[in-house]
Protein backbone atom coordinates (compact mmCIF):
# COMPACT_ATOMS: atom_id res chain seq x y z
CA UNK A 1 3.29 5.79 5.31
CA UNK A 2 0.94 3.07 4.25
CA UNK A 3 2.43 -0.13 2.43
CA UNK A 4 -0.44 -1.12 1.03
CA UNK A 5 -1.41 1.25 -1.43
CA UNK A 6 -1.88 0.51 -5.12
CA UNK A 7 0.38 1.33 -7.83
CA UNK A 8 -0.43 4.65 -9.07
CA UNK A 9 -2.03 4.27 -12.85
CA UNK A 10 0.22 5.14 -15.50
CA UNK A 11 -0.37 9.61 -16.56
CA UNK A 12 0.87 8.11 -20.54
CA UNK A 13 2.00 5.32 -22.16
CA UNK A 14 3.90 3.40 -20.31
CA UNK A 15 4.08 0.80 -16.93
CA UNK A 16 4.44 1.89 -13.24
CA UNK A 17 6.81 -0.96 -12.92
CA UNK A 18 9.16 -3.63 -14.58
CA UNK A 19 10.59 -6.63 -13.22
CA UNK A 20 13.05 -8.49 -14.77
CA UNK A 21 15.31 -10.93 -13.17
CA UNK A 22 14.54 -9.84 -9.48
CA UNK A 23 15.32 -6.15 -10.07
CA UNK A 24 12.09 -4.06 -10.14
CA UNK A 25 12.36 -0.45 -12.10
CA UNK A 26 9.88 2.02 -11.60
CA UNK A 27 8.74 4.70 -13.71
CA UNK A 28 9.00 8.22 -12.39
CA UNK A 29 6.16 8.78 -9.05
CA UNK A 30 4.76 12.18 -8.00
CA UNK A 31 2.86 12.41 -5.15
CA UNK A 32 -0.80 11.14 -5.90
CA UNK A 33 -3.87 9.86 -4.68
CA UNK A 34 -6.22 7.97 -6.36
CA UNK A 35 -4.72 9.18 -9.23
CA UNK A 36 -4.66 12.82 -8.47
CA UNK A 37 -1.91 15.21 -7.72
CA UNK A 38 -2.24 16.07 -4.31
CA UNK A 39 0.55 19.13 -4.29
CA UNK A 40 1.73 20.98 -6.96
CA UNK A 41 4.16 23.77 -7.07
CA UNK A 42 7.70 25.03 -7.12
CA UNK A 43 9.82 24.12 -3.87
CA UNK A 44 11.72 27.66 -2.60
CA UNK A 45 8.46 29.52 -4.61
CA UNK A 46 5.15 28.19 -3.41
CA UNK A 47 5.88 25.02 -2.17
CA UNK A 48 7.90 25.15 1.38
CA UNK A 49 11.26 22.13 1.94
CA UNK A 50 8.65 21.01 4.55
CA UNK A 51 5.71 20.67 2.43
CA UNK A 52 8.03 19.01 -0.47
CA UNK A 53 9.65 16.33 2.34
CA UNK A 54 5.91 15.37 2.49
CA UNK A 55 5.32 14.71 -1.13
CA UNK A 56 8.75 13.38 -1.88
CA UNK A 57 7.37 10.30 1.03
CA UNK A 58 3.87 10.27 -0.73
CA UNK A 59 6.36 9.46 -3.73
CA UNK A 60 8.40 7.08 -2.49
CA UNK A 61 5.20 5.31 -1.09
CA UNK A 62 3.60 5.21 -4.70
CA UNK A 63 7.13 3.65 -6.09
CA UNK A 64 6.99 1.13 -3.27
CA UNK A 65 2.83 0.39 -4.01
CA UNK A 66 4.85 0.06 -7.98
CA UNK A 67 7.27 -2.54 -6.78
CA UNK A 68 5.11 -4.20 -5.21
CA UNK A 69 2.39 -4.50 -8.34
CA UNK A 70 4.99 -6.57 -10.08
CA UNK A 71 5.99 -8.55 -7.24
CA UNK A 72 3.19 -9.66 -4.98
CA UNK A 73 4.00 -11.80 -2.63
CA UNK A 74 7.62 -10.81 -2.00
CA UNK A 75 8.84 -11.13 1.45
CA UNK A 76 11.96 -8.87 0.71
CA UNK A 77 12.13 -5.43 -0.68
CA UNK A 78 15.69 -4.08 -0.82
CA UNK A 79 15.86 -0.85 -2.59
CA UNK A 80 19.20 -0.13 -4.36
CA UNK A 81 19.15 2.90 -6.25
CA UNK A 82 16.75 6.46 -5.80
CA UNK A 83 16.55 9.32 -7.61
CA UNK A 84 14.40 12.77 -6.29
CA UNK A 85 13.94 15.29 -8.80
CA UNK A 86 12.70 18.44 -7.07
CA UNK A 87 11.68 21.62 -9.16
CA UNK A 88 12.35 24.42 -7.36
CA UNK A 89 13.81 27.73 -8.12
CA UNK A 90 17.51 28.20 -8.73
CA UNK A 91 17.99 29.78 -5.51
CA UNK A 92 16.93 26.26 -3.78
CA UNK A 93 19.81 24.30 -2.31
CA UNK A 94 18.14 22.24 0.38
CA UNK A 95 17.83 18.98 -1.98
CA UNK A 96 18.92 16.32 0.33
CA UNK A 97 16.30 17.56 3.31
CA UNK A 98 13.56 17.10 0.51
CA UNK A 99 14.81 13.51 -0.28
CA UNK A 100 14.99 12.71 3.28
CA UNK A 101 11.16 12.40 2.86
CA UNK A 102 11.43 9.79 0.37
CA UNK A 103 14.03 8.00 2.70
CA UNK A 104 11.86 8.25 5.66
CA UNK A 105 8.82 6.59 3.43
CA UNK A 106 11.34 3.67 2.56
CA UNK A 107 12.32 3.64 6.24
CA UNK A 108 9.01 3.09 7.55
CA UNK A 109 7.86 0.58 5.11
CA UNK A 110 11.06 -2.14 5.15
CA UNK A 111 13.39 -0.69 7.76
CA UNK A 112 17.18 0.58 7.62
CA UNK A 113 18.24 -2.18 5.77
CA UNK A 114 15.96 -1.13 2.28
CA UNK A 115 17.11 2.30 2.10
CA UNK A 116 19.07 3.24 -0.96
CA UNK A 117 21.86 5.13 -2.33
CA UNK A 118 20.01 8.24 -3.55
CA UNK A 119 20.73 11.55 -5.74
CA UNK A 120 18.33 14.51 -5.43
CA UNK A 121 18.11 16.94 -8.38
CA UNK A 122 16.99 19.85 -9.14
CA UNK A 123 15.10 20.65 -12.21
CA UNK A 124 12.74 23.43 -13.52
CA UNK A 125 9.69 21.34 -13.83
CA UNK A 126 7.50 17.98 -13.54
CA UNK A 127 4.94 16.36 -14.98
CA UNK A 128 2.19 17.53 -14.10
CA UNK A 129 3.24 20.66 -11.76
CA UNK A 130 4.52 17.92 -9.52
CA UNK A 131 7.17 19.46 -7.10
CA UNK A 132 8.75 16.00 -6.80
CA UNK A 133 9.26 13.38 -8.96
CA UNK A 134 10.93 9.64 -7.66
CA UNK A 135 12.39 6.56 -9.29
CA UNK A 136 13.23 4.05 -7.86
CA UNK A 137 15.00 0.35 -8.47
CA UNK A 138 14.43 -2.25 -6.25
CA UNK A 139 15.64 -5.77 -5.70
CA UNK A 140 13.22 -8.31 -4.47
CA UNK A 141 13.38 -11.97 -3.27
């Protein structure tokens, strides 16, 4: 996972990322690439847990690249709170193992120390078709 990747540009009207006070919030990430989708789908329906631990990290790398857009030049990242929404079907109950992705992204980037408490939800959709969606809120110093 590649820390220096631009913030994603905003898919509406609104910021990738807000700092205020040393707390960074980011808007919600799906996993793009220069601006495009790069899986879409239903986890459990045509999107595998394995393919959707992939995009939740391509996530979680775009709401790090968001972080640090309003930040530069931080030396410390210390993420505090993470949400994974994941649509898949009803029958889905592997949530966690699909977060883990965004975790690992986190992981790789600042260590053990930046990873944060999480919840991972499922919903029927995303923007998009996204199969995962991640916000994220960050303190930085």
């Amino acid at each position: 996972m590649s820390t220096e990747l631009s913030a994603p540009p905003p898919q509406g009207d609104y910021r990738p990322a807000v700092e205020h006070d040393g707390v960074v919030y980011t808007a919600g990430m799906t996993p793009r690439r220069d601006g495009e989708l790069v899986m879409s789908g239903v986890v459990g329906e045509s999107v595998s847990a394995e393919q959707a631990y992939v995009a939740a990290g391509i996530a979680a790398d775009n709401a790090l690249a968001a972080v640090r857009s309003v930040a530069p030049g931080v030396r410390r990242v210390r993420c505090l709170r993470m949400t994974v929404y994941i649509a898949c079907v009803p029958t889905f109950h592997d949530h966690s193992a699909v977060a883990d992705g965004a975790s690992a992204a986190i992981r790789a980037a600042y260590g053990d120390d930046a990873l944060p408490v999480r919840a991972a939800i499922g919903v029927g959709s995303l923007p998009s078709g996204a199969p995962v969606e991640i916000d994220l809120i960050a303190a930085v110093s």
